[in-house]
Protein backbone atom coordinates (compact mmCIF):
# COMPACT_ATOMS: atom_id res chain seq x y z
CA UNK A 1 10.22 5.46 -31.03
CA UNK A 2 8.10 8.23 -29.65
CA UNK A 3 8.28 7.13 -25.76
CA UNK A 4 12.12 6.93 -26.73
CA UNK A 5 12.03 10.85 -28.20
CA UNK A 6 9.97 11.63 -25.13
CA UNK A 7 12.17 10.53 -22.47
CA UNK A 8 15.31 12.00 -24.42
CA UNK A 9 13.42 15.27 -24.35
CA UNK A 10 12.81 14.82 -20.47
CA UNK A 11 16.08 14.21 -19.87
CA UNK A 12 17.52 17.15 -21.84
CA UNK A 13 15.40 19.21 -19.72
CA UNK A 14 16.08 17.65 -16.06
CA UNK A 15 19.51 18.25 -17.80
CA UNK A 16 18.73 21.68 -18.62
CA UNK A 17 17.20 22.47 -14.69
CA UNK A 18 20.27 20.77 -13.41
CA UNK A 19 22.80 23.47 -15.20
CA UNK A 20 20.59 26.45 -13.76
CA UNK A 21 20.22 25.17 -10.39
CA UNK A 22 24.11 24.53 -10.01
CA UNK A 23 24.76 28.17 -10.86
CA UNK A 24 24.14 30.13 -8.29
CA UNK A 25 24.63 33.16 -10.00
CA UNK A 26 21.79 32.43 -12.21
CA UNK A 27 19.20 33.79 -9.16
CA UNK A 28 21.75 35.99 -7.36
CA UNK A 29 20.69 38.43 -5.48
CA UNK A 30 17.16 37.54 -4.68
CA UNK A 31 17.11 39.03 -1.10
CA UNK A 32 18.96 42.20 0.99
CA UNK A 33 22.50 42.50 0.84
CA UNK A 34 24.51 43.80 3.86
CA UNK A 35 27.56 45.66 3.79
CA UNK A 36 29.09 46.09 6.74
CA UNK A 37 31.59 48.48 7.59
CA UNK A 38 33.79 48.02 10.85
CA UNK A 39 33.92 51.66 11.37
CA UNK A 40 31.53 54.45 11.99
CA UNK A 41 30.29 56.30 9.49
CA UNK A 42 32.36 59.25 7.86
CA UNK A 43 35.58 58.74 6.18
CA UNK A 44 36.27 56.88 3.35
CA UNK A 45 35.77 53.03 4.14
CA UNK A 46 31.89 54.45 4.84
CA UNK A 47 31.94 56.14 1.42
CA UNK A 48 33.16 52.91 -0.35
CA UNK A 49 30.21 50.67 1.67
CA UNK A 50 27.58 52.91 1.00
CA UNK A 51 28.90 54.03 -2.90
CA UNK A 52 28.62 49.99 -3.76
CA UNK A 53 25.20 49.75 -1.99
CA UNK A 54 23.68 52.21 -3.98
CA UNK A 55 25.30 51.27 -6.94
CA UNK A 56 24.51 47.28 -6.71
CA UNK A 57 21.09 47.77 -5.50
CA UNK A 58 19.95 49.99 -8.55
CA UNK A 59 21.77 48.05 -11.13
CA UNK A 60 20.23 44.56 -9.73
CA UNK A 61 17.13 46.17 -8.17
CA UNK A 62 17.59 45.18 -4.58
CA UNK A 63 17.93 46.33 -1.31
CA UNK A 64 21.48 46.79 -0.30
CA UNK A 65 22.12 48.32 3.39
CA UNK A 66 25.17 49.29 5.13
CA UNK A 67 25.90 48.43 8.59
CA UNK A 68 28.23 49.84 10.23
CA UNK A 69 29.52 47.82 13.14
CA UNK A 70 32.87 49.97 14.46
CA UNK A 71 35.18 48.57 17.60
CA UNK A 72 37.35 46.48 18.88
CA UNK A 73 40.01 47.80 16.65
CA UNK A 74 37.47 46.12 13.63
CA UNK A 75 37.37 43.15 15.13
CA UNK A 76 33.82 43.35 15.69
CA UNK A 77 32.57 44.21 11.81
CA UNK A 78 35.23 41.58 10.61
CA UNK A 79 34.18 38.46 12.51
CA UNK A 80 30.10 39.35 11.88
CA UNK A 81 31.45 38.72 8.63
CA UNK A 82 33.55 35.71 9.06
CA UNK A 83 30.82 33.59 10.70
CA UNK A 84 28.46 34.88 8.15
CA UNK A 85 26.51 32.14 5.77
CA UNK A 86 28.90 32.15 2.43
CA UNK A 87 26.21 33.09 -0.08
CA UNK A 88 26.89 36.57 -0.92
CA UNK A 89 24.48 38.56 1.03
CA UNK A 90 26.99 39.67 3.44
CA UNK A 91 29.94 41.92 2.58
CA UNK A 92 33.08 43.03 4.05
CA UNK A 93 34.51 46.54 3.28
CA UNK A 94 38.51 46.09 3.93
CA UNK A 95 40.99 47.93 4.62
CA UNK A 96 44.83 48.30 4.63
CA UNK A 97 44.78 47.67 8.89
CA UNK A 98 42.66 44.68 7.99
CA UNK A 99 45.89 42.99 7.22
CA UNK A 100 47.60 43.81 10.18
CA UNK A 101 45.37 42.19 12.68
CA UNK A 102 46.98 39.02 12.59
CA UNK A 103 50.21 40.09 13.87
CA UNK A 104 49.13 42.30 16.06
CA UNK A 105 46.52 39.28 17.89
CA UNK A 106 48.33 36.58 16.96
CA UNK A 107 46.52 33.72 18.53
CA UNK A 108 43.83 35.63 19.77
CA UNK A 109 42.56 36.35 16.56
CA UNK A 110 38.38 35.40 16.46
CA UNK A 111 39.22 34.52 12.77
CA UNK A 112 41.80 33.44 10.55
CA UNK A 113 42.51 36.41 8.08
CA UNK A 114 43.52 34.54 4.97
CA UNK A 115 41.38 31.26 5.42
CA UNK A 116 37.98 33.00 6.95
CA UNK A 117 37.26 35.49 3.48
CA UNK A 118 36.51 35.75 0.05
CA UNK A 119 38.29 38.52 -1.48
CA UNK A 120 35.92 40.32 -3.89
CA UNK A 121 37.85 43.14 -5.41
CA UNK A 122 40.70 45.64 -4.83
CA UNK A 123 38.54 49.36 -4.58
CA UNK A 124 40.93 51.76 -4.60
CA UNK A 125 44.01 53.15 -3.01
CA UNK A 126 45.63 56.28 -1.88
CA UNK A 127 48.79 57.85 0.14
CA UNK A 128 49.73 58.75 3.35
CA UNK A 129 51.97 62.29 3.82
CA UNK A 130 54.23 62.34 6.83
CA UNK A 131 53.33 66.24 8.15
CA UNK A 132 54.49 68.45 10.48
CA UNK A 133 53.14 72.23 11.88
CA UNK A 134 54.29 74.51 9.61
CA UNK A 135 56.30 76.18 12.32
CA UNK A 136 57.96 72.85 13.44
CA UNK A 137 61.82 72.89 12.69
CA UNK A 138 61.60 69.98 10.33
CA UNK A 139 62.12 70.52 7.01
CA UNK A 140 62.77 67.69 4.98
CA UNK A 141 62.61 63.92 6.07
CA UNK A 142 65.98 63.82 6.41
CA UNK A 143 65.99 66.44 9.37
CA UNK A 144 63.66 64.24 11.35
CA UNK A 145 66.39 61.12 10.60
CA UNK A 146 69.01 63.49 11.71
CA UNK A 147 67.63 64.60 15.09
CA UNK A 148 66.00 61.17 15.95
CA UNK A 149 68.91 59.72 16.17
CA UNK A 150 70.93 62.47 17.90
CA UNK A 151 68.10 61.88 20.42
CA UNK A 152 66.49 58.75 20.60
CA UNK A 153 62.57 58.29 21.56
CA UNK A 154 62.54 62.11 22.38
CA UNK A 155 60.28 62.60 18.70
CA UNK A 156 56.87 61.73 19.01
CA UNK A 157 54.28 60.98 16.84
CA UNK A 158 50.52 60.66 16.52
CA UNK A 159 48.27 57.77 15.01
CA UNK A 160 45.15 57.25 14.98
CA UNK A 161 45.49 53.52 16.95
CA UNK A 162 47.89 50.70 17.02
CA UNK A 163 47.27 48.82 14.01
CA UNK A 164 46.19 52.06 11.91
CA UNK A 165 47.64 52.66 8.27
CA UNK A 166 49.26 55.60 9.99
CA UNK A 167 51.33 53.89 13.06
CA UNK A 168 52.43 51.07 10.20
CA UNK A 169 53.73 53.79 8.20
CA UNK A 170 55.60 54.84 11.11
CA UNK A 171 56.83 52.14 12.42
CA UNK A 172 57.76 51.23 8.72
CA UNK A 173 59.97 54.27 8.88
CA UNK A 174 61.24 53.86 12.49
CA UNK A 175 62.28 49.93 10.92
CA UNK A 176 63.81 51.23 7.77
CA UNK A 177 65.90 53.93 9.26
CA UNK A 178 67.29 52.50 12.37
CA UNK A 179 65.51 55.26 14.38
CA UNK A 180 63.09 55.33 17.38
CA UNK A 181 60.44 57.42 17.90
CA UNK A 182 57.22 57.57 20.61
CA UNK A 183 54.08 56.62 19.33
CA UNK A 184 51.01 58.48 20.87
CA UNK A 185 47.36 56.74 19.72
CA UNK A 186 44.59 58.20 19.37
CA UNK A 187 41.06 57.85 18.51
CA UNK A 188 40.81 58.56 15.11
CA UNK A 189 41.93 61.13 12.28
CA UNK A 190 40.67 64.41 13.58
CA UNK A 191 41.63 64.10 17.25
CA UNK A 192 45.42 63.24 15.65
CA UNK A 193 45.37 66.43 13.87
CA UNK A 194 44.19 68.32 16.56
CA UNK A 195 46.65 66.99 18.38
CA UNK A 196 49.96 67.85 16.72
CA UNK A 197 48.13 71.09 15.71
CA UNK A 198 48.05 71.75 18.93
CA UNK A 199 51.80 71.26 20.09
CA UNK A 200 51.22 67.71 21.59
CA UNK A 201 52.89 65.44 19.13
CA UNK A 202 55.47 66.48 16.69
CA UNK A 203 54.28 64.59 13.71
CA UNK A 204 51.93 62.10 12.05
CA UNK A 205 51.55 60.24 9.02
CA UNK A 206 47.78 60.01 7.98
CA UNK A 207 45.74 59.82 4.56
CA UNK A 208 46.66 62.90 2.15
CA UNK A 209 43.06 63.44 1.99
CA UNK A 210 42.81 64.13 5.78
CA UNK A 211 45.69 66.35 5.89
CA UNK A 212 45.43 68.29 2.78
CA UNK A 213 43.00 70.99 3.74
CA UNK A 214 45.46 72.18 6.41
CA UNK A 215 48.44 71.74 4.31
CA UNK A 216 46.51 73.97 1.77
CA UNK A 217 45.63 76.53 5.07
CA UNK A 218 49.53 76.71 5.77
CA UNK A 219 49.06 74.95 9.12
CA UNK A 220 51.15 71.76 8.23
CA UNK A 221 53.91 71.24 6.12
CA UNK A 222 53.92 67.69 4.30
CA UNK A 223 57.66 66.50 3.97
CA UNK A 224 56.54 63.50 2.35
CA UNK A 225 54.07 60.81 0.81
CA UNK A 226 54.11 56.70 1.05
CA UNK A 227 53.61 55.91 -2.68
CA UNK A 228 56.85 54.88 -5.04
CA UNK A 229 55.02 57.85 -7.28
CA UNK A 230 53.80 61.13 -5.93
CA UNK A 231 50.65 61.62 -5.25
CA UNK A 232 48.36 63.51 -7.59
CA UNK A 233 46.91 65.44 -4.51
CA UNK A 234 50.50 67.08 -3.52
CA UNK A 235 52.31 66.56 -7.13
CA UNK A 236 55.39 69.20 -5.39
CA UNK A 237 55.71 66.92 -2.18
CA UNK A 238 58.31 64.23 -2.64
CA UNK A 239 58.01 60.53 -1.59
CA UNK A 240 60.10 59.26 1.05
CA UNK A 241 61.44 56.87 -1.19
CA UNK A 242 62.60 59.91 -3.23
CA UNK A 243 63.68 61.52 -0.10
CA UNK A 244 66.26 59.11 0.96
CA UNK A 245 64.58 56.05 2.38
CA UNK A 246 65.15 53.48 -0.79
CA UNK A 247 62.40 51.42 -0.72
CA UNK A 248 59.86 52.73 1.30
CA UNK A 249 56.43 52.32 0.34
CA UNK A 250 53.04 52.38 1.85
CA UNK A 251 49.96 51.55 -0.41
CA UNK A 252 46.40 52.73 1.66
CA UNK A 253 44.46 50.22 0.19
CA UNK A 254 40.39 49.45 0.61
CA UNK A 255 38.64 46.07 -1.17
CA UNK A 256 35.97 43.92 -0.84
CA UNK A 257 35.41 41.18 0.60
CA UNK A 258 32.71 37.87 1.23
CA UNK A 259 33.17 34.98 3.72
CA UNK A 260 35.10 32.36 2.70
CA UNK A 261 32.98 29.43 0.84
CA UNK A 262 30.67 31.94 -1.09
CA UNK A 263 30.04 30.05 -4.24
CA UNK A 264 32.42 31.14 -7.27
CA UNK A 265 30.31 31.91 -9.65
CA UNK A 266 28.46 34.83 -7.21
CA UNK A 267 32.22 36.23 -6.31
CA UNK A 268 32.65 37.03 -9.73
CA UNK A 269 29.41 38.28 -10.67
CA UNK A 270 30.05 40.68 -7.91
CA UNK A 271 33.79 41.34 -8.72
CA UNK A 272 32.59 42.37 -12.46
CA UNK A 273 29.75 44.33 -11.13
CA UNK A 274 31.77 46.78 -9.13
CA UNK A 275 34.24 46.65 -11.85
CA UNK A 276 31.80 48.35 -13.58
CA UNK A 277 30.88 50.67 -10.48
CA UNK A 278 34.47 51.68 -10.61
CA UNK A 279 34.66 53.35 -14.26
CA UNK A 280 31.59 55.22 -13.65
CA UNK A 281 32.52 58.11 -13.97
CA UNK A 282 30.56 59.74 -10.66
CA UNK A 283 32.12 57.35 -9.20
CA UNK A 284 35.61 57.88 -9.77
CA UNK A 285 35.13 61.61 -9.02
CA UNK A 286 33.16 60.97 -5.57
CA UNK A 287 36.48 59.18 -4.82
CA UNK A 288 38.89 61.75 -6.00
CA UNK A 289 37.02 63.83 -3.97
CA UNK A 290 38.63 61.89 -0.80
CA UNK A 291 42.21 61.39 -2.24
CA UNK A 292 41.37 57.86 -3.26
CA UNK A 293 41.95 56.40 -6.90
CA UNK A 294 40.10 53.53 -8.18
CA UNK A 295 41.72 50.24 -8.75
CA UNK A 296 40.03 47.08 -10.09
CA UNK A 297 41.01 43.63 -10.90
CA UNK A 298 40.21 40.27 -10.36
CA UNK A 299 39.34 38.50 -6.91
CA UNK A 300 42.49 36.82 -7.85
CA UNK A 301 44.61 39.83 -7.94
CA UNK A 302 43.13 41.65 -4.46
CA UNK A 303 43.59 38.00 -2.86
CA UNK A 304 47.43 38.37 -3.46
CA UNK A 305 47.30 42.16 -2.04
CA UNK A 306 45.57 40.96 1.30
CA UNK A 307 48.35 37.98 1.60
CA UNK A 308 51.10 39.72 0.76
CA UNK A 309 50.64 42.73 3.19
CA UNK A 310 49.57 40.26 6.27
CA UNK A 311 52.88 39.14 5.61
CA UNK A 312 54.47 42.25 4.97
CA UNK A 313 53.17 43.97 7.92
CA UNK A 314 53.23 40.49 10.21
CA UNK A 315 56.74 40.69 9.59
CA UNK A 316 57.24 44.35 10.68
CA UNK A 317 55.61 43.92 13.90
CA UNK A 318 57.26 40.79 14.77
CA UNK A 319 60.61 42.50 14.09
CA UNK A 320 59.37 46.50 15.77
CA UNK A 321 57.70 44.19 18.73
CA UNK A 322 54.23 46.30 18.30
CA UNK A 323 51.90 45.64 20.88
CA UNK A 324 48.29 47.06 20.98
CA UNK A 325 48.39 50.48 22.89
């Protein structure tokens, strides 16, 4: 009876070891986490990378670096990522022009977008405003309908690169108004601005909080923002929904994300971890700082975001015929 009580008792506990070992969770995060970013530092995506390092790595008492890995319009930072081993100590930040890549590649894509990640969790999202110089002779959105197509491709506008949440929202409006206008890339958000401040384009969509400090120095004039709701950064400025184009919307979104395979049980001990990071309330206001509102959810509910803009946005550059400028 007693060897039979002893080798129930050893089995409960190879039993017990079993359970612990198969959750991976359990030990998670035991070494350095990396981040990376595909874009250099400054701007927002950085913010969000280096916001959840310092926020994971004091709540679970690890190192947590960012590594920001910019070019090849992301390409680079993304596919690190892709071939990285799926155990949760490498993460993606993600962006809306994440979701564009596939269209714009096609079969030249390193990775597959959909198949290749994890998603992890939907950050936060904010609005673009289509602006002008506050001297240009555009007044509403509907004056920029109006003369583009009393003059076809004569408009230009800047971005800041094919792909870019900016040229989407363009194109977007180019699609959705039967109008055609000249895109002009550029190399990022400040050299745009200095560009149509300076008389070389005519107009540009980018994020409200790249645009606002001008807008508030009377040096642009926002006609409108992306969102179905106005955003809480230019409450006065309608949306272009609201201005005419039914419809229209353009969500800036940032997530989150692992390689695909990482083990369940780790995605969601992250996802409810930077849950948490997003109702703190420093946080929230080091994001509000930058125009950007927290968002949340399951890795569930972010996986739907990512699929249904790839094919949103897959869809309008099949149908625009984008090409990489």
């Amino acid at each position: 009876m007693k060897l039979l009580h002893g080798i129930a008792g050893a089995v409960c506990l190879l039993l017990s070891l079993s359970a612990h070992a198969a959750d991976p969770a359990e030990s998670y995060p035991d070494k350095q986490i990396r981040i990376v970013v595909p874009y250099p530092p400054g701007g927002f995506n950085d913010t969000l990378g280096r916001t959840a390092a310092e926020y994971l790595g004091t709540r679970w008492k690890t190192t947590v670096v960012v590594d920001n890995r910019p070019g090849g319009n992301t390409l680079i930072g993304n596919t690190i990522v892709a071939r990285a081993a799926p155990d949760g100590y490498t993460l993606l930040v993600t962006p809306l022009p994440f979701s564009a890549l596939p269209g714009l590649y096609q079969d030249k894509m390193p990775y597959d977008a959909v198949k290749d990640f994890t998603p992890v969790i939907w950050a936060g999202s904010t609005q673009n405003a289509l602006v002008v110089r506050a001297d240009s002779k555009y007044k509403t959105v509907q004056d920029v309908i109006d003369d583009a197509r009393k003059h076809p491709g004569k408009i230009n506008y800047a971005s800041t690169g094919s792909g870019s949440s900016n040229h989407l929202s363009m194109a977007l409006f180019d699609s959705m108004t039967d109008i055609k206008m000249t895109h002009i890339p550029y190399k990022g958000s400040a050299p745009a601005v200095t560009a149509l401040l300076g008389g070389d384009t005519d107009m540009l969509f980018d994020n409200v909080p790249n645009v606002y400090p001008q807008i508030q120095a009377g040096k642009l004039r926002a006609l409108a923002t992306t969102g179905l709701k106005r955003s809480p950064m230019l409450p006065d400025i309608p949306t272009v929904d609201e201005s005419g184009v039914r419809g229209y919307e353009v969500t800036v979104w940032f997530g989150i994300q692992a390689p695909a395979g990482t083990p369940k049980p780790i995605v969601t001990k992250l996802n409810q971890e930077l849950g948490r990071m997003l109702q703190d309330p420093e946080v929230r206001e080091r994001f509000a700082k930058q125009g950007v509102q927290p968002v949340g959810g399951t890795p569930e509910q972010f996986a739907r975001q990512v699929a249904s803009e790839i094919k949103k946005w897959g869809d309008l550059i099949q149908r625009a015929d984008i090409k990489i400028q």
